[in-house]
Protein backbone atom coordinates (compact mmCIF):
# COMPACT_ATOMS: atom_id res chain seq x y z
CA UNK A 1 -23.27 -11.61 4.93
CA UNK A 2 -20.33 -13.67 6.25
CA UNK A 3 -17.18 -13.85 5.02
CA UNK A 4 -17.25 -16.79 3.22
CA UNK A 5 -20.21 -15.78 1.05
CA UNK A 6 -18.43 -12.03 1.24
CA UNK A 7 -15.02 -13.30 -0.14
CA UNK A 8 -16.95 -15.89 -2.94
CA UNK A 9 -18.96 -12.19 -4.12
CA UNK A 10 -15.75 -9.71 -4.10
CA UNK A 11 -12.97 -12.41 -5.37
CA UNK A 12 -11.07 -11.47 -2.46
CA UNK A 13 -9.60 -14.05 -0.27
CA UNK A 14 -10.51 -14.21 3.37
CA UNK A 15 -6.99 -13.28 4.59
CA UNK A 16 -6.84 -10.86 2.25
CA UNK A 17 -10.24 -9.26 4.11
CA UNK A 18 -8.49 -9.59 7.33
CA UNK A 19 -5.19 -8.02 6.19
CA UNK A 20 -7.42 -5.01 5.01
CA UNK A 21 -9.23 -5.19 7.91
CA UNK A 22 -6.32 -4.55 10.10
CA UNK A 23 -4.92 -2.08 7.93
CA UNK A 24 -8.22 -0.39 8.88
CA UNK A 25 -9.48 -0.27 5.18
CA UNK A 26 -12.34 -2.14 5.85
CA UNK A 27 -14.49 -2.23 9.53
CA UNK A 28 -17.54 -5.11 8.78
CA UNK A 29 -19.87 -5.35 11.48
CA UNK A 30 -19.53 -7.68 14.25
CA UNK A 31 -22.44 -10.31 14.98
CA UNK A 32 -23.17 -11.20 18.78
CA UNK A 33 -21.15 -14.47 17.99
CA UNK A 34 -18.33 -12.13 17.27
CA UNK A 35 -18.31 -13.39 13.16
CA UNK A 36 -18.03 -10.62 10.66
CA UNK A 37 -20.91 -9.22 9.03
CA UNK A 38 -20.39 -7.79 5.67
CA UNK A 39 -23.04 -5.54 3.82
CA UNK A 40 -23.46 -4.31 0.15
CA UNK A 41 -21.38 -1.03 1.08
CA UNK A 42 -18.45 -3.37 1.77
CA UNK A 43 -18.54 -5.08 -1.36
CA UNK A 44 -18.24 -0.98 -3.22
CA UNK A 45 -15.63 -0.32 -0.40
CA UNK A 46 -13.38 -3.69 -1.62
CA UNK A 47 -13.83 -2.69 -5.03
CA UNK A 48 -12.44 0.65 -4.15
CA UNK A 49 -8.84 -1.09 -2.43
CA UNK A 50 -8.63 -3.44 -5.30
CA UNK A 51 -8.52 -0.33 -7.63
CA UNK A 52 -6.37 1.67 -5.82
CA UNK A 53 -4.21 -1.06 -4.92
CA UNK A 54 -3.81 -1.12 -8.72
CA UNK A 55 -3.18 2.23 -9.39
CA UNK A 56 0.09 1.49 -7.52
CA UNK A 57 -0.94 2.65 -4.08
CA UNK A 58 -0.22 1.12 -0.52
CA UNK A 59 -2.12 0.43 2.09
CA UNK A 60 -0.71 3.49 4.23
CA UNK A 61 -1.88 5.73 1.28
CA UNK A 62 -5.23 3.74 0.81
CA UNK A 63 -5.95 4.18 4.28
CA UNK A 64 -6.04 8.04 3.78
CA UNK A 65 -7.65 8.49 0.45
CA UNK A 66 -10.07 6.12 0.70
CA UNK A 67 -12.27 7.93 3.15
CA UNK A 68 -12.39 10.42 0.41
CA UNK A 69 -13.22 8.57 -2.39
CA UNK A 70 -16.66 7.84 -3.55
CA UNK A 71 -17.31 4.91 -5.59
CA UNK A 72 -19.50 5.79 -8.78
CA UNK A 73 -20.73 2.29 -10.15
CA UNK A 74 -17.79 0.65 -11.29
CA UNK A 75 -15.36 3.82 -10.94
CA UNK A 76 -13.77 5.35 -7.81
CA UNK A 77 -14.47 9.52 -7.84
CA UNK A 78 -12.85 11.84 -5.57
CA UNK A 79 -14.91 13.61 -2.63
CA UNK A 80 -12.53 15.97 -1.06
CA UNK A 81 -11.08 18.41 -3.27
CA UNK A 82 -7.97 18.44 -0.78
CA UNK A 83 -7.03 15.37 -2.54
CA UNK A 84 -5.96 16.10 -5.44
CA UNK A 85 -2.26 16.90 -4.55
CA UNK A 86 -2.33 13.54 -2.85
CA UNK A 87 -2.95 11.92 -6.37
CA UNK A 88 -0.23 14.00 -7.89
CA UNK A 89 2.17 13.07 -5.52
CA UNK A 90 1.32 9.45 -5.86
CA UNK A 91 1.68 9.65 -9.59
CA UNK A 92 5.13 11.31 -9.15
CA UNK A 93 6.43 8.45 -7.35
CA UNK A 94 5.05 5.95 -9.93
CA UNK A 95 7.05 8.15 -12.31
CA UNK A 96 10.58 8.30 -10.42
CA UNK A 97 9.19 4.64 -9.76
CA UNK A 98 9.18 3.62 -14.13
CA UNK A 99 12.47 6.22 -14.55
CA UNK A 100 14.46 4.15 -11.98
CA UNK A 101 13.09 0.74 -13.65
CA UNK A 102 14.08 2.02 -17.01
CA UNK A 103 17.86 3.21 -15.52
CA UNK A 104 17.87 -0.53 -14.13
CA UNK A 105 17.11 -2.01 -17.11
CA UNK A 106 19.43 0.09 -19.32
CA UNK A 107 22.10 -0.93 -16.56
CA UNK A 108 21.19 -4.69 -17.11
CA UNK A 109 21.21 -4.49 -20.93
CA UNK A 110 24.56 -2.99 -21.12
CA UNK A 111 26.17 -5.54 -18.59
CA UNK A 112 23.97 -8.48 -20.91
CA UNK A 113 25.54 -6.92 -24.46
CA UNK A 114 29.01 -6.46 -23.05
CA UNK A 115 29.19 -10.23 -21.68
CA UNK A 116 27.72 -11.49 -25.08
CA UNK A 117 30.65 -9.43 -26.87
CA UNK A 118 32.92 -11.12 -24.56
CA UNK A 119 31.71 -14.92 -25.12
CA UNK A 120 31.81 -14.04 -28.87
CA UNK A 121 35.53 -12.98 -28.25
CA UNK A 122 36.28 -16.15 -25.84
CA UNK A 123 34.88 -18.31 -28.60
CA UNK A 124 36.69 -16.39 -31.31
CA UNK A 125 39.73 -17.10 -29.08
CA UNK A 126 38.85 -20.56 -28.35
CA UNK A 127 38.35 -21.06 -32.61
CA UNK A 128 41.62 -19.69 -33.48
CA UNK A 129 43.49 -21.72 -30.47
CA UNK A 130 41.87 -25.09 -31.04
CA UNK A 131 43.09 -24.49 -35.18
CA UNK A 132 46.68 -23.71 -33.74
CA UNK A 133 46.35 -26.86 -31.53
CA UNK A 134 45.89 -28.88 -34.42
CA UNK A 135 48.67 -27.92 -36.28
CA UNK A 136 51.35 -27.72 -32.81
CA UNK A 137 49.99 -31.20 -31.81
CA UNK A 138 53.00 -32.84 -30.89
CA UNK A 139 51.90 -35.84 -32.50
CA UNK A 140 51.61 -34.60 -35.63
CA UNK A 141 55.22 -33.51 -35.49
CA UNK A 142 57.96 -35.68 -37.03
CA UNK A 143 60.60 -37.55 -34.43
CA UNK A 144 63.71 -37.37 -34.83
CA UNK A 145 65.60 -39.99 -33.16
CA UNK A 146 68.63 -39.55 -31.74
CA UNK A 147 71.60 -41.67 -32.84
């Protein structure tokens, strides 16, 4: 199939397919004319990068799993038993990945809380100054004139 009717089946967008093409995820057959010609096996094979895109993966890493990956209807199995520490390693980053998030977000709370305490103070501050204002208004004060 071409890519139009390729991209409409897998929900993928056409640059998209190119971008995984040159990452050399995906290798459609070429017509004489030189257009792409997709088959059923590439639809199972885009299925495969969309899921291990979303498992947090890159292309780099894609591009060296996915030979060993085996798609089982909707779910991607592994083929190669070497794998396996490949996956680990990929989850360990995720997890340094979610623990330097969390640190960043911790960070940005704190700096968040401590410039809320100060506004409250400033407008504590501001309260108490504006009441002293009132009362040191130099027009409220009697004059005096001089004789």
């Amino acid at each position: 199939m071409r890519m139009g009717e390729f991209s409409r089946r897998t929900g993928v967008s056409q640059r998209l397919l190119r971008y995984y093409e040159e990452q050399g995820l995906l290798s459609p057959n070429r017509m004489s004319s030189g257009y792409r010609d997709y088959s059923d096996g590439d639809i199972a094979t885009v299925r495969a990068i969309r899921q291990l895109l979303a498992a947090g993966l890159n292309t780099a890493t894609i591009a060296e799993l996915l030979p060993c990956m085996v798609v089982d209807g909707q779910l991607l199995d592994p083929a190669c038993p070497g794998i396996l520490p490949d996956l680990h390693k990929e989850r360990e980053r995720l997890d340094n990945a979610i623990s330097d998030l969390l640190a960043a977000r911790a960070a940005l709370d704190t700096i968040a809380n401590a410039a809320a305490a100060d506004l409250e103070n400033m407008d504590a501050c501001l309260t108490m100054l504006s009441g002293r204002a009132e009362i040191e208004n130099p027009a409220d004060r009697p004059t005096t004139v001089a004789q």
